[in-house]
C-alpha atoms as a PDB file:
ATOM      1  CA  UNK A   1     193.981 -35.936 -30.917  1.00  0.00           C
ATOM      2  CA  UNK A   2     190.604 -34.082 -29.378  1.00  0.00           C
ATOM      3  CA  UNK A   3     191.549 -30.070 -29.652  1.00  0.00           C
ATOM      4  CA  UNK A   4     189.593 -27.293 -27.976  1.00  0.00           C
ATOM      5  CA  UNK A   5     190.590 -24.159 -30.113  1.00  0.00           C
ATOM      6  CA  UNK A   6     190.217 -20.538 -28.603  1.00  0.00           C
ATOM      7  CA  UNK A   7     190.083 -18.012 -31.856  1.00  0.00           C
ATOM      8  CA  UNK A   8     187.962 -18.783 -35.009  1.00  0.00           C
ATOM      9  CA  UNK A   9     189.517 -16.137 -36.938  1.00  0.00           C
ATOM     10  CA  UNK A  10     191.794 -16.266 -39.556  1.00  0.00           C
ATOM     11  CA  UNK A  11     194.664 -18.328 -37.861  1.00  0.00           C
ATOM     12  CA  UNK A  12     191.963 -20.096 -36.016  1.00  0.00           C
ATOM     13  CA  UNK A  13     189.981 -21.325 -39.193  1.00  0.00           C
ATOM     14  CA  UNK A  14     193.084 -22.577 -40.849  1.00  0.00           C
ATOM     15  CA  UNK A  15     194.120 -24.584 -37.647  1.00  0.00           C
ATOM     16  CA  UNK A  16     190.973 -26.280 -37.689  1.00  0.00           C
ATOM     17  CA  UNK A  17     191.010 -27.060 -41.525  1.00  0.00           C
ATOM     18  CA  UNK A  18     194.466 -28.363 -41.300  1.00  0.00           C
ATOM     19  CA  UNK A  19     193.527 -30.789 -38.021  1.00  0.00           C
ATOM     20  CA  UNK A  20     190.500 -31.983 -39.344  1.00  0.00           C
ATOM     21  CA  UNK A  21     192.420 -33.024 -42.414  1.00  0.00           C
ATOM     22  CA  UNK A  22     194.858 -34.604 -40.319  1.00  0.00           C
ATOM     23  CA  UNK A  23     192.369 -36.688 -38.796  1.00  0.00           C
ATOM     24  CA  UNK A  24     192.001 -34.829 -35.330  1.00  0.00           C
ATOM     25  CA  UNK A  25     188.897 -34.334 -33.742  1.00  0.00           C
ATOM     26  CA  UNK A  26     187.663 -30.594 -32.587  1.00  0.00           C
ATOM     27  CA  UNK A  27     185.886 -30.825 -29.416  1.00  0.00           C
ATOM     28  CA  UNK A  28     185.456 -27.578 -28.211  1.00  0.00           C
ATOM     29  CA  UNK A  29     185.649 -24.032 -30.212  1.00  0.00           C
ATOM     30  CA  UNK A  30     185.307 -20.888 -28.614  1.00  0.00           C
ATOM     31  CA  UNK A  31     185.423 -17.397 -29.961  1.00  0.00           C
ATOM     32  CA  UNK A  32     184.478 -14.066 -29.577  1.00  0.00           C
ATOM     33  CA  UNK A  33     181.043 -15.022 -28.278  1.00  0.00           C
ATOM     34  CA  UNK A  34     182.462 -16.816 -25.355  1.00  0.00           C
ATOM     35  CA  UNK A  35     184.191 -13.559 -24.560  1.00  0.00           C
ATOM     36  CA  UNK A  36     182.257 -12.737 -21.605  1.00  0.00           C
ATOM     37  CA  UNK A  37     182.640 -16.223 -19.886  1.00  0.00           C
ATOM     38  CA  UNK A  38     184.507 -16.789 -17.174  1.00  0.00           C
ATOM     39  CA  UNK A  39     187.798 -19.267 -16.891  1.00  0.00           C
ATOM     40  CA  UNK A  40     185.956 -21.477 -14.699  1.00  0.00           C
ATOM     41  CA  UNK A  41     183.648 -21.577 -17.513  1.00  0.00           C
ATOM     42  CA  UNK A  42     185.791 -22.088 -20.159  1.00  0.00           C
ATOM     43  CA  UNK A  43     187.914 -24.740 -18.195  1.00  0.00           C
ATOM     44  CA  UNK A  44     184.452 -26.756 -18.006  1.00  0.00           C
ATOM     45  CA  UNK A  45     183.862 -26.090 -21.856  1.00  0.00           C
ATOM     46  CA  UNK A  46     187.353 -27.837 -22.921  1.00  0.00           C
ATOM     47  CA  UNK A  47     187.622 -30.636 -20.318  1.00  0.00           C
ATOM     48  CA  UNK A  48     188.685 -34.173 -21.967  1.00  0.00           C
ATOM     49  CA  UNK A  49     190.635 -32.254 -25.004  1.00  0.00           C
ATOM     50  CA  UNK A  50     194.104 -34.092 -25.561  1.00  0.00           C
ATOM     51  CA  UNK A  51     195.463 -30.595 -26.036  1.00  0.00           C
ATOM     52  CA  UNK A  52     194.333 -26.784 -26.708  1.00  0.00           C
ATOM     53  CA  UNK A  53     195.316 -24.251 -29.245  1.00  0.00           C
ATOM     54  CA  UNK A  54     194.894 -20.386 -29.003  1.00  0.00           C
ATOM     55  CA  UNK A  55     194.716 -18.036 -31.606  1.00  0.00           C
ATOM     56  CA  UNK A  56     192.273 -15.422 -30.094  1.00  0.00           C
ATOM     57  CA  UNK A  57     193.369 -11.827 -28.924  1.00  0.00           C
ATOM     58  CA  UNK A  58     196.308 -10.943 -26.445  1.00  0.00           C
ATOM     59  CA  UNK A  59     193.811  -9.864 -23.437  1.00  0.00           C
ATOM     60  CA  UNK A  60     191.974 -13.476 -23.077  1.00  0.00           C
ATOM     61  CA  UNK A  61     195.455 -15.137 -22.497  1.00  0.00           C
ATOM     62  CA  UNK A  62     195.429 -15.294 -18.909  1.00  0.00           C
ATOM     63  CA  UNK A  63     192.242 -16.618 -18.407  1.00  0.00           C
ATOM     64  CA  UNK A  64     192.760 -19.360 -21.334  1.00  0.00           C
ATOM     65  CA  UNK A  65     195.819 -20.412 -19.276  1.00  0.00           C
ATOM     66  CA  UNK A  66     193.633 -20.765 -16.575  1.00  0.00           C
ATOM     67  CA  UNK A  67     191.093 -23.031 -17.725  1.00  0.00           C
ATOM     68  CA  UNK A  68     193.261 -25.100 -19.421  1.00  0.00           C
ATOM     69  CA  UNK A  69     195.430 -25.734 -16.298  1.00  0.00           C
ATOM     70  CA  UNK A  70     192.339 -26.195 -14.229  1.00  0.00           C
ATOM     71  CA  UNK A  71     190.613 -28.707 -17.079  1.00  0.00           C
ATOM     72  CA  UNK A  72     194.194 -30.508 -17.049  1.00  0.00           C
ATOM     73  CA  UNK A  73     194.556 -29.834 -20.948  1.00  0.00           C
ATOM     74  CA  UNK A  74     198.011 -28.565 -22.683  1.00  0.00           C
ATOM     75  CA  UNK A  75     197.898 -25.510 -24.025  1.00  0.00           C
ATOM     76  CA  UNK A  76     200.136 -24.509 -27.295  1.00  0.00           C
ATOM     77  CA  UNK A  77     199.597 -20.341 -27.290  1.00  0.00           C
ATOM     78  CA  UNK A  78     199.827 -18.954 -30.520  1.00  0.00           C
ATOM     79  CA  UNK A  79     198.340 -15.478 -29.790  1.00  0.00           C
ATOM     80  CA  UNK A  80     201.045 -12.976 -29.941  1.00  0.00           C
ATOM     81  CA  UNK A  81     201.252  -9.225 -28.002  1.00  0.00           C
ATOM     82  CA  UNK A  82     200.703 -10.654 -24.186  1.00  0.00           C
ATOM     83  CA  UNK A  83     204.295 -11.561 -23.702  1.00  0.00           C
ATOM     84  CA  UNK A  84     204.593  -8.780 -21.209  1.00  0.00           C
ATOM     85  CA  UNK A  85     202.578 -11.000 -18.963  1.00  0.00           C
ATOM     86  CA  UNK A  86     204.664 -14.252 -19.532  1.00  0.00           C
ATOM     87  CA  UNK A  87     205.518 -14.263 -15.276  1.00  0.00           C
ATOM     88  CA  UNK A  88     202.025 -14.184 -14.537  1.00  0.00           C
ATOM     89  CA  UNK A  89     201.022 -17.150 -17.529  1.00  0.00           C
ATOM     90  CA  UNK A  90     204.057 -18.980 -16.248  1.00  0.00           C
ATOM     91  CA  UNK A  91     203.314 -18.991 -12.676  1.00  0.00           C
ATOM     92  CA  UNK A  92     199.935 -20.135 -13.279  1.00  0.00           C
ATOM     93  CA  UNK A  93     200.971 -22.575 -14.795  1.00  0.00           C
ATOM     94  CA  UNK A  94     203.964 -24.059 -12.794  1.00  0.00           C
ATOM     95  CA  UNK A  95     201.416 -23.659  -9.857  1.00  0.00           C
ATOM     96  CA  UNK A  96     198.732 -25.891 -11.044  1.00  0.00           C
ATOM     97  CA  UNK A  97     201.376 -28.389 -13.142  1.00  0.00           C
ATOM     98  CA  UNK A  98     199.985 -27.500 -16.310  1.00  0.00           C
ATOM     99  CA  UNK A  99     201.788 -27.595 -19.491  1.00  0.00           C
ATOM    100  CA  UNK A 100     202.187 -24.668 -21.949  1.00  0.00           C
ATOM    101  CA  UNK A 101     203.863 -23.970 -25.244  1.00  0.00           C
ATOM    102  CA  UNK A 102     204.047 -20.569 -26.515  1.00  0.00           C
ATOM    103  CA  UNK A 103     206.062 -18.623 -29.209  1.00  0.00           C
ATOM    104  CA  UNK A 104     205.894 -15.611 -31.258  1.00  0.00           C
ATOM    105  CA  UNK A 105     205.875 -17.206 -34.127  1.00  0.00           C
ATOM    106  CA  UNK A 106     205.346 -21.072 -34.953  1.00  0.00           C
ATOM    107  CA  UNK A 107     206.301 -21.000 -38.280  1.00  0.00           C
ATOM    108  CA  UNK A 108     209.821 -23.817 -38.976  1.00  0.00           C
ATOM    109  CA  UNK A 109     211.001 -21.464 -41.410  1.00  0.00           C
ATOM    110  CA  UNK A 110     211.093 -18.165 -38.863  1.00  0.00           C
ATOM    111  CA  UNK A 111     212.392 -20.031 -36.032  1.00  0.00           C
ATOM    112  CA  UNK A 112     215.363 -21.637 -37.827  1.00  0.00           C
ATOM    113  CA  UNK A 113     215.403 -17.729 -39.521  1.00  0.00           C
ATOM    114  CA  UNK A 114     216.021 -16.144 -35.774  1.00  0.00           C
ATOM    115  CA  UNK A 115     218.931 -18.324 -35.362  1.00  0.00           C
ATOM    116  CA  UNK A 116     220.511 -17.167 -38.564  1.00  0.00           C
ATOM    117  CA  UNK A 117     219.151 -13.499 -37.480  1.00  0.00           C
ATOM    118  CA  UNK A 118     221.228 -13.814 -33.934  1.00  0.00           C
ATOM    119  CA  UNK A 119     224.580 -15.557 -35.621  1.00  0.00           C
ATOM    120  CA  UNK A 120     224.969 -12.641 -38.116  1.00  0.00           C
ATOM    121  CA  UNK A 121     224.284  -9.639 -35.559  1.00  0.00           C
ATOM    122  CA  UNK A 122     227.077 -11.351 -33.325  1.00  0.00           C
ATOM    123  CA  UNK A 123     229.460 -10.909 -36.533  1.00  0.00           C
ATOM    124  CA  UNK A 124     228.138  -7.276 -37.564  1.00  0.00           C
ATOM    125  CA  UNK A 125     228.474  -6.067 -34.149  1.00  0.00           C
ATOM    126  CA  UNK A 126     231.972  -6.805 -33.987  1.00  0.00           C
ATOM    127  CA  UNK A 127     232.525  -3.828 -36.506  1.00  0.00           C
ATOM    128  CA  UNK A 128     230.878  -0.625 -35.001  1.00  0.00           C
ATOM    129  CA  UNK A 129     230.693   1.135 -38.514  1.00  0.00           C
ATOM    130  CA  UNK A 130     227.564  -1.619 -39.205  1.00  0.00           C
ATOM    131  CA  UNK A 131     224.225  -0.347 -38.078  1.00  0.00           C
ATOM    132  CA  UNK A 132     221.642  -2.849 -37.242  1.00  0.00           C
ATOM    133  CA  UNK A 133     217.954  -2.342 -38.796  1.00  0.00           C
ATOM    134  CA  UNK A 134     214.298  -3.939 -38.528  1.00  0.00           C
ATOM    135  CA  UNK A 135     211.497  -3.723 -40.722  1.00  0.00           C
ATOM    136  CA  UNK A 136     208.195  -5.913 -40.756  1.00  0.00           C
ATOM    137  CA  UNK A 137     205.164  -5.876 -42.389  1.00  0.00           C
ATOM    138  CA  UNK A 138     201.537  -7.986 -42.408  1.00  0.00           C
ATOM    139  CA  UNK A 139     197.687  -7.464 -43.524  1.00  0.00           C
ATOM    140  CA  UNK A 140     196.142  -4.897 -42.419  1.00  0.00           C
ATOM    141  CA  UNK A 141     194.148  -6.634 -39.722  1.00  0.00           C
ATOM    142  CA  UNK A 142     196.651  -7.580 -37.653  1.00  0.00           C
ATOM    143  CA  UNK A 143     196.275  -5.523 -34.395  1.00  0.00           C
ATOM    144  CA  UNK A 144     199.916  -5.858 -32.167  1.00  0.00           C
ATOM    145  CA  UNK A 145     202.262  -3.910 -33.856  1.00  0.00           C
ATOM    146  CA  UNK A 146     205.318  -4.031 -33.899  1.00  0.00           C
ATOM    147  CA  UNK A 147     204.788  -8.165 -34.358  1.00  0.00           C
ATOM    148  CA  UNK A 148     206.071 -10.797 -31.816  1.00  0.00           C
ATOM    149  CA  UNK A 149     208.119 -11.875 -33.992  1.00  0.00           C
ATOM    150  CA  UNK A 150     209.703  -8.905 -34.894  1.00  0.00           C
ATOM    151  CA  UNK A 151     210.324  -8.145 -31.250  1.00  0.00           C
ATOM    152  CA  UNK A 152     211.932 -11.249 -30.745  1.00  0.00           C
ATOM    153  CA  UNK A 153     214.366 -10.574 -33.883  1.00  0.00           C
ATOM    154  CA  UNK A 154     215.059  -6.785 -31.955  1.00  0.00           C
ATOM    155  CA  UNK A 155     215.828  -8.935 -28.730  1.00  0.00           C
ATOM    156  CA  UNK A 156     218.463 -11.006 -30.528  1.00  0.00           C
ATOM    157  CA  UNK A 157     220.052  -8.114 -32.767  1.00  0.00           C
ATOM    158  CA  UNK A 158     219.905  -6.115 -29.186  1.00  0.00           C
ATOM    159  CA  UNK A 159     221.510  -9.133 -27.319  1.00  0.00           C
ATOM    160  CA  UNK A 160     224.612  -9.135 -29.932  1.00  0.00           C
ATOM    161  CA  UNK A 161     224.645  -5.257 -29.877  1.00  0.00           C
ATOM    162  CA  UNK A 162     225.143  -4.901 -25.970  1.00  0.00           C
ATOM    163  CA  UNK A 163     221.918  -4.208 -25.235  1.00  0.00           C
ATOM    164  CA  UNK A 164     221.479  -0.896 -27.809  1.00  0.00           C
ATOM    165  CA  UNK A 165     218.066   0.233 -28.092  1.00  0.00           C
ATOM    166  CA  UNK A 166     216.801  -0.916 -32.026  1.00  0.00           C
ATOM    167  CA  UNK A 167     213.962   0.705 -33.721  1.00  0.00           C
ATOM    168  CA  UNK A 168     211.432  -1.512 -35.659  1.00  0.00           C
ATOM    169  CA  UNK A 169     209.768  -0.237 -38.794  1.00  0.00           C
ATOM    170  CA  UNK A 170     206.048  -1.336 -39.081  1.00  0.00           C
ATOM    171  CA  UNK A 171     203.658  -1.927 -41.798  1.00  0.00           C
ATOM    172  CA  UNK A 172     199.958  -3.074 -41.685  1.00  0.00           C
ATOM    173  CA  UNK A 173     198.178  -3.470 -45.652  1.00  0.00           C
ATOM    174  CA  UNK A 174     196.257  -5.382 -47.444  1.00  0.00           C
ATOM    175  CA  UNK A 175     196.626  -9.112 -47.229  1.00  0.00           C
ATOM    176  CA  UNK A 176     200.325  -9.639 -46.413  1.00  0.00           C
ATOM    177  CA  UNK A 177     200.722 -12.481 -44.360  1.00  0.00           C
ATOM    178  CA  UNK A 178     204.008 -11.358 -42.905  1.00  0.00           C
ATOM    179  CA  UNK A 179     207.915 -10.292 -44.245  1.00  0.00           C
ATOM    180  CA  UNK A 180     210.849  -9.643 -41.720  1.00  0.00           C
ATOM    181  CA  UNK A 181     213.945  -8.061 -42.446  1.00  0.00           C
ATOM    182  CA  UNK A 182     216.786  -7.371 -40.437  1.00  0.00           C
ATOM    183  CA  UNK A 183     219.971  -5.142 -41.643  1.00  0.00           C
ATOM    184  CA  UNK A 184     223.372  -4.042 -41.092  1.00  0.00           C
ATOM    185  CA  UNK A 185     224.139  -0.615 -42.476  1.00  0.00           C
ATOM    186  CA  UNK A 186     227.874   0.183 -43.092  1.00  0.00           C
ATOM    187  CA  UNK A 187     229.796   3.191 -44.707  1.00  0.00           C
ATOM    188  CA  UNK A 188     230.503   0.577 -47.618  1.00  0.00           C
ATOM    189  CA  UNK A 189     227.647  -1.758 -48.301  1.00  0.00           C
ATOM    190  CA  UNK A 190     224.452  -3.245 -46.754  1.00  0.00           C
ATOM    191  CA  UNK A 191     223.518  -6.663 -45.797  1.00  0.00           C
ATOM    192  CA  UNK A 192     219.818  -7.695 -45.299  1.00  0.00           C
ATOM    193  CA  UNK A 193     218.278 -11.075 -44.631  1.00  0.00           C
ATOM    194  CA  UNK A 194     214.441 -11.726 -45.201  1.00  0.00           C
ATOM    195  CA  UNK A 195     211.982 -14.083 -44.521  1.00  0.00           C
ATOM    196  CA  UNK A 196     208.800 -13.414 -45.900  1.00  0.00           C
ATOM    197  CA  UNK A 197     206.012 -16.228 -45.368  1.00  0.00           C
ATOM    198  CA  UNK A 198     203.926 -16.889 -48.647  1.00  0.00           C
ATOM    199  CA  UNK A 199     201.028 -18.096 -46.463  1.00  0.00           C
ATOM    200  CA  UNK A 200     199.870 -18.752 -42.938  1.00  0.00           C
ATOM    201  CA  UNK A 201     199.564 -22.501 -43.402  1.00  0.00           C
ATOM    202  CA  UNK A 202     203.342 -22.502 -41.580  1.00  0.00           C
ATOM    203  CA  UNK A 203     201.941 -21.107 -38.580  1.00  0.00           C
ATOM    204  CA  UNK A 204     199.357 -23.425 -38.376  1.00  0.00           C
ATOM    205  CA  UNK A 205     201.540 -26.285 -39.273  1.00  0.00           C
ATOM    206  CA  UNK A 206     204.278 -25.556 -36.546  1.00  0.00           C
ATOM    207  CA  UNK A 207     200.976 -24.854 -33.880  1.00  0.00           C
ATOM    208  CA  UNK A 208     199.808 -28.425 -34.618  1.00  0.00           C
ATOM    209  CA  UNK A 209     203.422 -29.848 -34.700  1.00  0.00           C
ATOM    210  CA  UNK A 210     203.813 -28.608 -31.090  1.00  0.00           C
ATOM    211  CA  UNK A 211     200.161 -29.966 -30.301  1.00  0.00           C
ATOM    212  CA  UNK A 212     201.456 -33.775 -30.756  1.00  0.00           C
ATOM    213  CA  UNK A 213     204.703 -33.179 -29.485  1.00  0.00           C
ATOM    214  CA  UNK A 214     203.669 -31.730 -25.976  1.00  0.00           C
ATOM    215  CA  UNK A 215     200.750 -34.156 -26.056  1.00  0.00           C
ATOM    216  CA  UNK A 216     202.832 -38.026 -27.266  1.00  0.00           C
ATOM    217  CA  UNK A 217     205.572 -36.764 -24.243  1.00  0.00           C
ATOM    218  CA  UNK A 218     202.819 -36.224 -21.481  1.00  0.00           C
ATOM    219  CA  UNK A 219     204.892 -33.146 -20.944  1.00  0.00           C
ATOM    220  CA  UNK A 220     204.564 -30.401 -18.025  1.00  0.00           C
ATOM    221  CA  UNK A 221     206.161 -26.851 -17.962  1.00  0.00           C
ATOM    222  CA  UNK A 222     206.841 -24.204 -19.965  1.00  0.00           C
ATOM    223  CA  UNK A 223     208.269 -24.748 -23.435  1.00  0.00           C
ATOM    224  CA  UNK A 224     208.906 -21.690 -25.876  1.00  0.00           C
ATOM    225  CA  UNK A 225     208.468 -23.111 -29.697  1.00  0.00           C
ATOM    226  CA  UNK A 226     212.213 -22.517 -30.163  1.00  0.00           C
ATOM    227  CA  UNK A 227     212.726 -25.649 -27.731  1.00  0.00           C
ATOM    228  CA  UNK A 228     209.940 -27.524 -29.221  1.00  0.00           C
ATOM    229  CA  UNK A 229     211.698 -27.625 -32.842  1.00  0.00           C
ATOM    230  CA  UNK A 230     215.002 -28.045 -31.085  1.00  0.00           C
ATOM    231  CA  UNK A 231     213.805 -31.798 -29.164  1.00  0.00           C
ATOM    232  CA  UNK A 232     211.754 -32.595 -32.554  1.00  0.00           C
ATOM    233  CA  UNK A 233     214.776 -31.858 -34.949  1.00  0.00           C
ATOM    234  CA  UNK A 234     217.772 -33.594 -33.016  1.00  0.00           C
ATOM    235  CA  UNK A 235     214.987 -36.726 -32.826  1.00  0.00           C
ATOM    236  CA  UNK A 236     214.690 -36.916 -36.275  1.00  0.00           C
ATOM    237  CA  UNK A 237     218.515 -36.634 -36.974  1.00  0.00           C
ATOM    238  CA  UNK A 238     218.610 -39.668 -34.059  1.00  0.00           C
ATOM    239  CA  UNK A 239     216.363 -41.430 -36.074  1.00  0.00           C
ATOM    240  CA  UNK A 240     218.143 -41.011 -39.651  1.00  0.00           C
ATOM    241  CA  UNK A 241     221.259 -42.787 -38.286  1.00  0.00           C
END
């Protein structure tokens, strides 16, 4: 694949490493220099990528969803804290019949790890004497805080709990690369479940996964990462029979 890759930071960096190890090609990287350019500019800079890949900052969203759908290139959006705008990204890009993937988080592990998250709050919240918790914690230069991820956990636990408003403890030091842990606090015991990622290379792993998928189908729409792993996982069990 040719990817154009907004975000040369940390996440960014690793994504390239990993393609070019894969055997992609990187035709286009932008980063905080290109900040001041506009979409139109942008959507010229990335035109003939098989696919795009953003890890830059929550603000430049919009306008990367632009020039992608203008250039014709899918985008897989791996910046996190611009949810709140998700009508807006997902109008632009139903308009113009562009294709976007998107998650807050695109790591296997957390994605199978919110399913197991939203089962268990369904059983806890049966029993009114459990209180649900949330805790999360990464390095200490990750800006959005509370994380995506851990506001997606708080929309599941909240889903199960009839909508109850759920606190999320934060912490930003040092070099974590990211633990979440969600609770159920009863008069009798406590139950916690944890994932805590060792590295980012999952992240980068699951960006690139949805790269080729969204790219091999020719796909347009919307896809959240959640559906992504979903089609990829029931066509490998199709395949082991």
């Amino acid at each position: 694949m040719k990817l154009a890759l907004f975000g040369l930071g940390g996440m960014g960096g690793l994504v390239e490493r990993r393609a070019s190890e894969a055997g992609h090609e990187i035709s286009a990287r932008l980063d905080e220099r290109d900040a001041g350019r506009t979409w139109e500019d942008l959507a010229t800079a990335i035109r003939g990528a098989d696919v795009a890949i953003d890890f830059s900052v929550a603000t430049a969203v919009p306008d990367h969803v632009r020039a992608c759908v203008s250039a014709g290139v899918p985008l897989v959006e791996g910046t996190t804290g611009w949810q709140a705008q998700l009508g807006e990204v997902r109008g632009i890009v139903e308009r113009g019949k562009g294709a976007l993937v998107y998650g807050a988080n695109f790591s296997i592990g957390v994605n199978l790890f919110y399913r197991i998250v939203a089962a268990a709050a369904a059983e806890y919240a049966r029993d009114p004497a459990y209180a649900p918790f949330l805790e999360e914690a990464h390095h200490a230069r990750k800006k959005d805080a509370p994380s995506g991820t851990a506001l997606k956990l708080r929309d599941l636990v909240a889903r199960a709990y009839g909508g109850r408003e759920l606190a999320v403890a934060s912490t930003r030091a040092g070099h974590i690369p990211g633990t979440h842990r969600v609770g159920f606090d009863g008069p009798a015991d406590q139950i916690t479940l944890t994932h805590e990622a060792r590295s980012r290379e999952g992240f980068a792993a699951g960006a690139l996964l949805a790269a080729q998928w969204i790219v091999a189908g020719g796909r347009r729409g919307v896809f959240e990462f959640a559906e992504v792993l979903d089609a990829i996982l029931d066509a490998g069990k199709e395949k082991a029979r």
